[in-house]
Protein backbone atom coordinates (compact mmCIF):
# COMPACT_ATOMS: atom_id res chain seq x y z
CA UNK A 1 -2.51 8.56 -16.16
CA UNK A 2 -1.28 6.26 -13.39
CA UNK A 3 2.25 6.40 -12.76
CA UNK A 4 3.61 3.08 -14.08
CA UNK A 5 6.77 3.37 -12.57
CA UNK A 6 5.32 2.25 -9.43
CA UNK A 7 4.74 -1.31 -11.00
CA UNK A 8 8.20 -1.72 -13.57
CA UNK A 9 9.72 0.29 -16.39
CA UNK A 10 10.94 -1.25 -19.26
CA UNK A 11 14.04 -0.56 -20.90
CA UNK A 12 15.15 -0.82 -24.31
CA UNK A 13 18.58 -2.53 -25.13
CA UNK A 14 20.55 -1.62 -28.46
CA UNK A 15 19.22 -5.04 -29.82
CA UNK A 16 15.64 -3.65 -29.25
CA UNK A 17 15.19 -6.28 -26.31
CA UNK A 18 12.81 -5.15 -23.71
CA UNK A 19 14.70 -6.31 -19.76
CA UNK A 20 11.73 -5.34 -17.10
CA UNK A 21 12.70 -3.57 -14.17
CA UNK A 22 10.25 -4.58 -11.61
CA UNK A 23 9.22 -2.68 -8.89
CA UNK A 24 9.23 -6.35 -6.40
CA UNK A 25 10.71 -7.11 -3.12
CA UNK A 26 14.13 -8.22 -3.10
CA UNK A 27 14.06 -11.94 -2.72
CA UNK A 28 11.45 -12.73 -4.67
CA UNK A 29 12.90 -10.87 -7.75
CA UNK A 30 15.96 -13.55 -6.94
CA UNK A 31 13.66 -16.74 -7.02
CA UNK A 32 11.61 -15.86 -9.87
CA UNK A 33 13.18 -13.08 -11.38
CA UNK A 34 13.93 -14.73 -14.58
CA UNK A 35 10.16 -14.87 -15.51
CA UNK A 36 10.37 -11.08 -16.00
CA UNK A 37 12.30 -11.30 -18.98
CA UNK A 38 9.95 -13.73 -20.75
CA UNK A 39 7.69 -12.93 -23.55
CA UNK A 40 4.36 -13.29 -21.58
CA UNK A 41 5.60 -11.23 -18.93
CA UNK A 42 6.43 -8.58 -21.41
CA UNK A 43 3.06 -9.24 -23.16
CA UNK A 44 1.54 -8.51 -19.82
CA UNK A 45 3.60 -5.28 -18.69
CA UNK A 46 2.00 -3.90 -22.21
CA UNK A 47 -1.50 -4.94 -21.32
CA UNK A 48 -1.43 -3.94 -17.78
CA UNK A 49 -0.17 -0.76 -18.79
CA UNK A 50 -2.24 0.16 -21.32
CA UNK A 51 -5.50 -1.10 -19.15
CA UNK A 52 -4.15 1.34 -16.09
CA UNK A 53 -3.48 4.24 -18.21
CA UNK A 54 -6.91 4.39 -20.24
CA UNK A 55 -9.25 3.32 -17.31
CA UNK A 56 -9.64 2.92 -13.72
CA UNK A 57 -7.78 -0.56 -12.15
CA UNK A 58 -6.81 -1.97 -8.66
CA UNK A 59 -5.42 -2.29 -6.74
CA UNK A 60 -3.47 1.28 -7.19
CA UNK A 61 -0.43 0.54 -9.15
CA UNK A 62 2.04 0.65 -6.34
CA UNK A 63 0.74 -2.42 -4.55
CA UNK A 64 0.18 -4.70 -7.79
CA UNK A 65 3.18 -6.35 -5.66
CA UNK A 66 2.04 -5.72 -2.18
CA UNK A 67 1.61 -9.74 -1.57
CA UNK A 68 5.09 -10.47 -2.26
CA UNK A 69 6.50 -6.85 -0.76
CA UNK A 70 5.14 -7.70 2.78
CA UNK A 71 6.10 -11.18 2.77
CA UNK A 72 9.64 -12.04 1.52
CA UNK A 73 10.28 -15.63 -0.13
CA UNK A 74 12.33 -17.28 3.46
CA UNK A 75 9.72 -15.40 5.36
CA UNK A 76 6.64 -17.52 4.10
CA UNK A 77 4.96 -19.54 6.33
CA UNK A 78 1.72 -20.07 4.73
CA UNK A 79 0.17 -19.46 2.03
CA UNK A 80 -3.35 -18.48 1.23
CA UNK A 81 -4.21 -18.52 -2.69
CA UNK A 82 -7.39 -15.86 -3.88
CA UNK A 83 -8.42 -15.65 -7.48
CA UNK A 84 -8.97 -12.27 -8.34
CA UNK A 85 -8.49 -8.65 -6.32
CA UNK A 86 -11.81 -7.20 -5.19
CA UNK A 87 -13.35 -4.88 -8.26
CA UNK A 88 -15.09 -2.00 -6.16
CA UNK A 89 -13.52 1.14 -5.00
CA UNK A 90 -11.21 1.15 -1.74
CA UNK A 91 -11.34 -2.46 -1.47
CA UNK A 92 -8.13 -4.28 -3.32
CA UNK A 93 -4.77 -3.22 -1.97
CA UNK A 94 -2.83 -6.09 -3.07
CA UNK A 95 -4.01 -9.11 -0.81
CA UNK A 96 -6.23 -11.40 -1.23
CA UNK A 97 -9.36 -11.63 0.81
CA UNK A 98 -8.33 -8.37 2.72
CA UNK A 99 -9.52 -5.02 2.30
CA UNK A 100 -8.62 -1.30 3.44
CA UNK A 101 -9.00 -0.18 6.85
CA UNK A 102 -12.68 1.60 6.99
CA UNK A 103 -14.04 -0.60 4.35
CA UNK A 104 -17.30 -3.33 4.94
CA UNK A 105 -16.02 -6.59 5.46
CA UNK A 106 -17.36 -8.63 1.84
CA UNK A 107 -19.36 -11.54 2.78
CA UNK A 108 -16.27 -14.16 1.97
CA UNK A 109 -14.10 -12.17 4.68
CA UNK A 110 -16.94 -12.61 7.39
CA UNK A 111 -17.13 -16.33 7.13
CA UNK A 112 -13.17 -15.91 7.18
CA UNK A 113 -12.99 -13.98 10.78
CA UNK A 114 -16.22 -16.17 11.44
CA UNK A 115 -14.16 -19.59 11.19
CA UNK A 116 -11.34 -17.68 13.05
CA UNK A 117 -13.97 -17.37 15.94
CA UNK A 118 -15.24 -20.94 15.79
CA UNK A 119 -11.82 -22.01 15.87
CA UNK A 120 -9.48 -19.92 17.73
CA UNK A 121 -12.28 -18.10 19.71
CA UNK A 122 -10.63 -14.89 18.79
CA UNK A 123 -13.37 -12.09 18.17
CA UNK A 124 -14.41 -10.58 15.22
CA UNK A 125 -11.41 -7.94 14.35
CA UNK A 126 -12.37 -4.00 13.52
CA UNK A 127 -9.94 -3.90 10.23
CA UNK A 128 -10.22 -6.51 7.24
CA UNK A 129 -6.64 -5.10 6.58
CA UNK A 130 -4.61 -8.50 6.75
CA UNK A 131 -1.33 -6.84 6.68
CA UNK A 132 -0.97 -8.06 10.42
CA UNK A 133 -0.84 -11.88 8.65
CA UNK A 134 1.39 -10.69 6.09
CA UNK A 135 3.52 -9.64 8.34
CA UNK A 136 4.03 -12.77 10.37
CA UNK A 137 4.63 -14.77 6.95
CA UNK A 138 1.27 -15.31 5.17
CA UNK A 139 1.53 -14.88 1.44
CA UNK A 140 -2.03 -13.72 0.38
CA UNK A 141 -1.81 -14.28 -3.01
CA UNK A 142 -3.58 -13.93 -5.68
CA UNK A 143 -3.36 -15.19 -9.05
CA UNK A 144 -4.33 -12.65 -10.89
CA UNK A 145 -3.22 -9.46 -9.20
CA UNK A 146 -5.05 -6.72 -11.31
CA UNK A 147 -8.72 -6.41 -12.40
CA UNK A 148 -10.65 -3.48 -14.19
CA UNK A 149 -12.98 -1.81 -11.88
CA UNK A 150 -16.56 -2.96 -11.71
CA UNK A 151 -15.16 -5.97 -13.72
CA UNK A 152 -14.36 -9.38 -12.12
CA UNK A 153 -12.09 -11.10 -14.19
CA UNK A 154 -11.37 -8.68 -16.49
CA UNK A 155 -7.55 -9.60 -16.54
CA UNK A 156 -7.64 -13.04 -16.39
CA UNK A 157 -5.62 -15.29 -18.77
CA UNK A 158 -3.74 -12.30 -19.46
CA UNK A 159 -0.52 -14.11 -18.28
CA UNK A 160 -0.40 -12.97 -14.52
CA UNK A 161 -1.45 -16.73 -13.48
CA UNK A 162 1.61 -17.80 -15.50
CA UNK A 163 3.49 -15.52 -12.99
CA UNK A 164 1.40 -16.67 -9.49
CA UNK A 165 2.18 -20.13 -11.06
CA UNK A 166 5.81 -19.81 -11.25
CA UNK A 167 6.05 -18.41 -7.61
CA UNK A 168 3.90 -21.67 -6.20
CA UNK A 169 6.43 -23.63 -8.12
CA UNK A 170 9.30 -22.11 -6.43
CA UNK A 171 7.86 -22.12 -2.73
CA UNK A 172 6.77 -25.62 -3.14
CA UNK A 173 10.75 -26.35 -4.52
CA UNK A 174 12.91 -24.58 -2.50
CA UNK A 175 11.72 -24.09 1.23
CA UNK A 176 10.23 -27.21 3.72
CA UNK A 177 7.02 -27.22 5.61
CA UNK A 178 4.86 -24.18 4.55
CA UNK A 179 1.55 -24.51 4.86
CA UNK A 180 -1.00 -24.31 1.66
CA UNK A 181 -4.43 -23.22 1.93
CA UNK A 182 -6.64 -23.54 -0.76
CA UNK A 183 -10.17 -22.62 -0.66
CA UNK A 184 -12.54 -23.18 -3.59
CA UNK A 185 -12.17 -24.91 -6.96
CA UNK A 186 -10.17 -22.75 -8.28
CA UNK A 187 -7.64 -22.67 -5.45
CA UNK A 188 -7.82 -26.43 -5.57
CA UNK A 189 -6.29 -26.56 -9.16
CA UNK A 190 -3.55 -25.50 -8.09
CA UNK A 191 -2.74 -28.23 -5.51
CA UNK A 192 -1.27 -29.62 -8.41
CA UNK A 193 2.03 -27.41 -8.19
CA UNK A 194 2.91 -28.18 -4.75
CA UNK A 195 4.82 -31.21 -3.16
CA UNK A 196 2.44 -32.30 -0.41
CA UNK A 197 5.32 -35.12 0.71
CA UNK A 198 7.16 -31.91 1.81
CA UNK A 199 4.47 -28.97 2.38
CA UNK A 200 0.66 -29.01 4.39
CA UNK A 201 -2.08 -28.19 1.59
CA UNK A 202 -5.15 -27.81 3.08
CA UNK A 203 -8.50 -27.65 1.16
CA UNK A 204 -11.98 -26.32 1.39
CA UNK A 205 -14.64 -24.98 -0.15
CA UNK A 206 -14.84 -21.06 -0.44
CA UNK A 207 -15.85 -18.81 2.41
CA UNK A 208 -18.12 -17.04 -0.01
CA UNK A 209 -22.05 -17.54 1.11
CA UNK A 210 -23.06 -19.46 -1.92
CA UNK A 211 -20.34 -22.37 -1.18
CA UNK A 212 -19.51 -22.10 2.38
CA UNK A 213 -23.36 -22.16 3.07
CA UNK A 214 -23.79 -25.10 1.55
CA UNK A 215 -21.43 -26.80 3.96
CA UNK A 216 -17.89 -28.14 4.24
CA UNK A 217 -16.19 -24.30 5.06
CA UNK A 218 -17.83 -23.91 8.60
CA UNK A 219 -15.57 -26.37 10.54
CA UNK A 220 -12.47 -26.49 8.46
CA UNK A 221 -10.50 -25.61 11.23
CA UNK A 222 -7.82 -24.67 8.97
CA UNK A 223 -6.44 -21.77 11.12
CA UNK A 224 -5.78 -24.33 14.01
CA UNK A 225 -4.51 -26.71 12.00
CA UNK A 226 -2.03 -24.72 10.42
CA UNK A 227 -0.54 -23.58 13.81
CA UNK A 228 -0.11 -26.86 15.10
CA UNK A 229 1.90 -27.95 11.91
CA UNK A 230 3.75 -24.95 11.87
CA UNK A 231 5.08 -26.02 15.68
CA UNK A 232 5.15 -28.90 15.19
CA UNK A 233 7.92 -28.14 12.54
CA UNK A 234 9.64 -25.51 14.71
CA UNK A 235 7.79 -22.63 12.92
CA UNK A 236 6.25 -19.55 15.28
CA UNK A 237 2.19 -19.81 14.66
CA UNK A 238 -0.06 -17.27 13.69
CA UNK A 239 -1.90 -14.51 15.49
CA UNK A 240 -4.77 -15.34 13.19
């Protein structure tokens, strides 16, 4: 059985009240700490649980969080908003579109360093590990942050979007000038929570081959434009 601690433990007050200790970087436990206590957030702990101790899930249980661990709330520069975690072995480890050193690039991350090349002129890179962007302030995030393996989807609508929501909510609230990018349809609904008189949000289709084939992701030259707002608004830019 995975070791749950790794994600929260849950603690039982004398009026039978669950409080969630989760396992979550510092400032973002400030900012949106208060959805841990709420009933769809316990609902979820339960399910996640359950789903991680009777079957395999990713990404491993200690980087459900890894998104928000790498890249603290004031640290954000941009954000980059997935779906759902990659469903194969070796490939999730908590950020969206990236996957484990020694792992094949998927298809949607090669039209990804592929745009980087058209646009930046920076060569393909050896690792599809994007901890390096996480580092420098890019919140991959996705908004559901577990899936059962072999099963895309397979925790959706189980209240983690609720959760992704509520942190979109807050960035878009409480800091100036970050930079949104949204890729896809579903990325796109979410365009919605953010305050575009105060933030960049800039949209495209997905870098998957079915849609970005089709047109309108070759070109998007998101990358560039995302540095030159982010100096242009005394931000450092990205070593894409």
């Amino acid at each position: 059985m995975v070791k749950m601690q790794y994600f929260c433990k849950i603690y039982h007050t004398k009026t039978s009240k669950k409080l969630m200790n989760v396992r979550i970087e510092q400032s973002w436990k400030s900012q949106i700490g208060d959805e841990f206590d709420k009933p769809y957030f316990v609902d979820l702990v339960n399910f996640v649980r359950k789903e991680y101790g009777s079957t395999t899930c990713y990404p491993p249980a200690r980087q459900i969080f890894n998104a928000f661990d790498l890249c603290p709330f004031d640290k954000v520069k941009v954000v980059i908003i997935g779906q759902d975690p990659y469903h194969e072995p070796g490939q999730a480890h908590g950020l969206s579109f990236s996957v484990n050193d020694g792992v094949p690039f998927p298809p949607s991350l090669v039209n990804i360093f592929k745009e980087i090349h058209d646009d930046l002129g920076k060569p393909m890179p050896q690792s599809g590990d994007l901890t390096r962007w996480a580092e420098q302030g890019v919140l991959l995030l996705n908004a559901t942050l577990t899936v059962r393996a072999h099963q895309a989807a397979s925790h959706q609508k189980k209240g983690w979007e609720e959760f992704t929501d509520a942190a979109i909510k807050a960035l878009s609230a409480r800091r100036d000038h970050l930079v949104f990018i949204l890729w896809g349809g579903y990325a796109r609904s979410k365009a919605q929570l953010i305050d575009s008189s105060r933030h960049l949000v800039l949209q495209s289709v997905h870098p998957s081959p079915l849609s970005a084939n089709r047109g309108g992701w070759f070109g998007n030259h998101h990358f560039s434009r995302a540095n030159i707002y982010l100096k242009e608004h005394g931000e450092g830019e990205i070593d894409w």
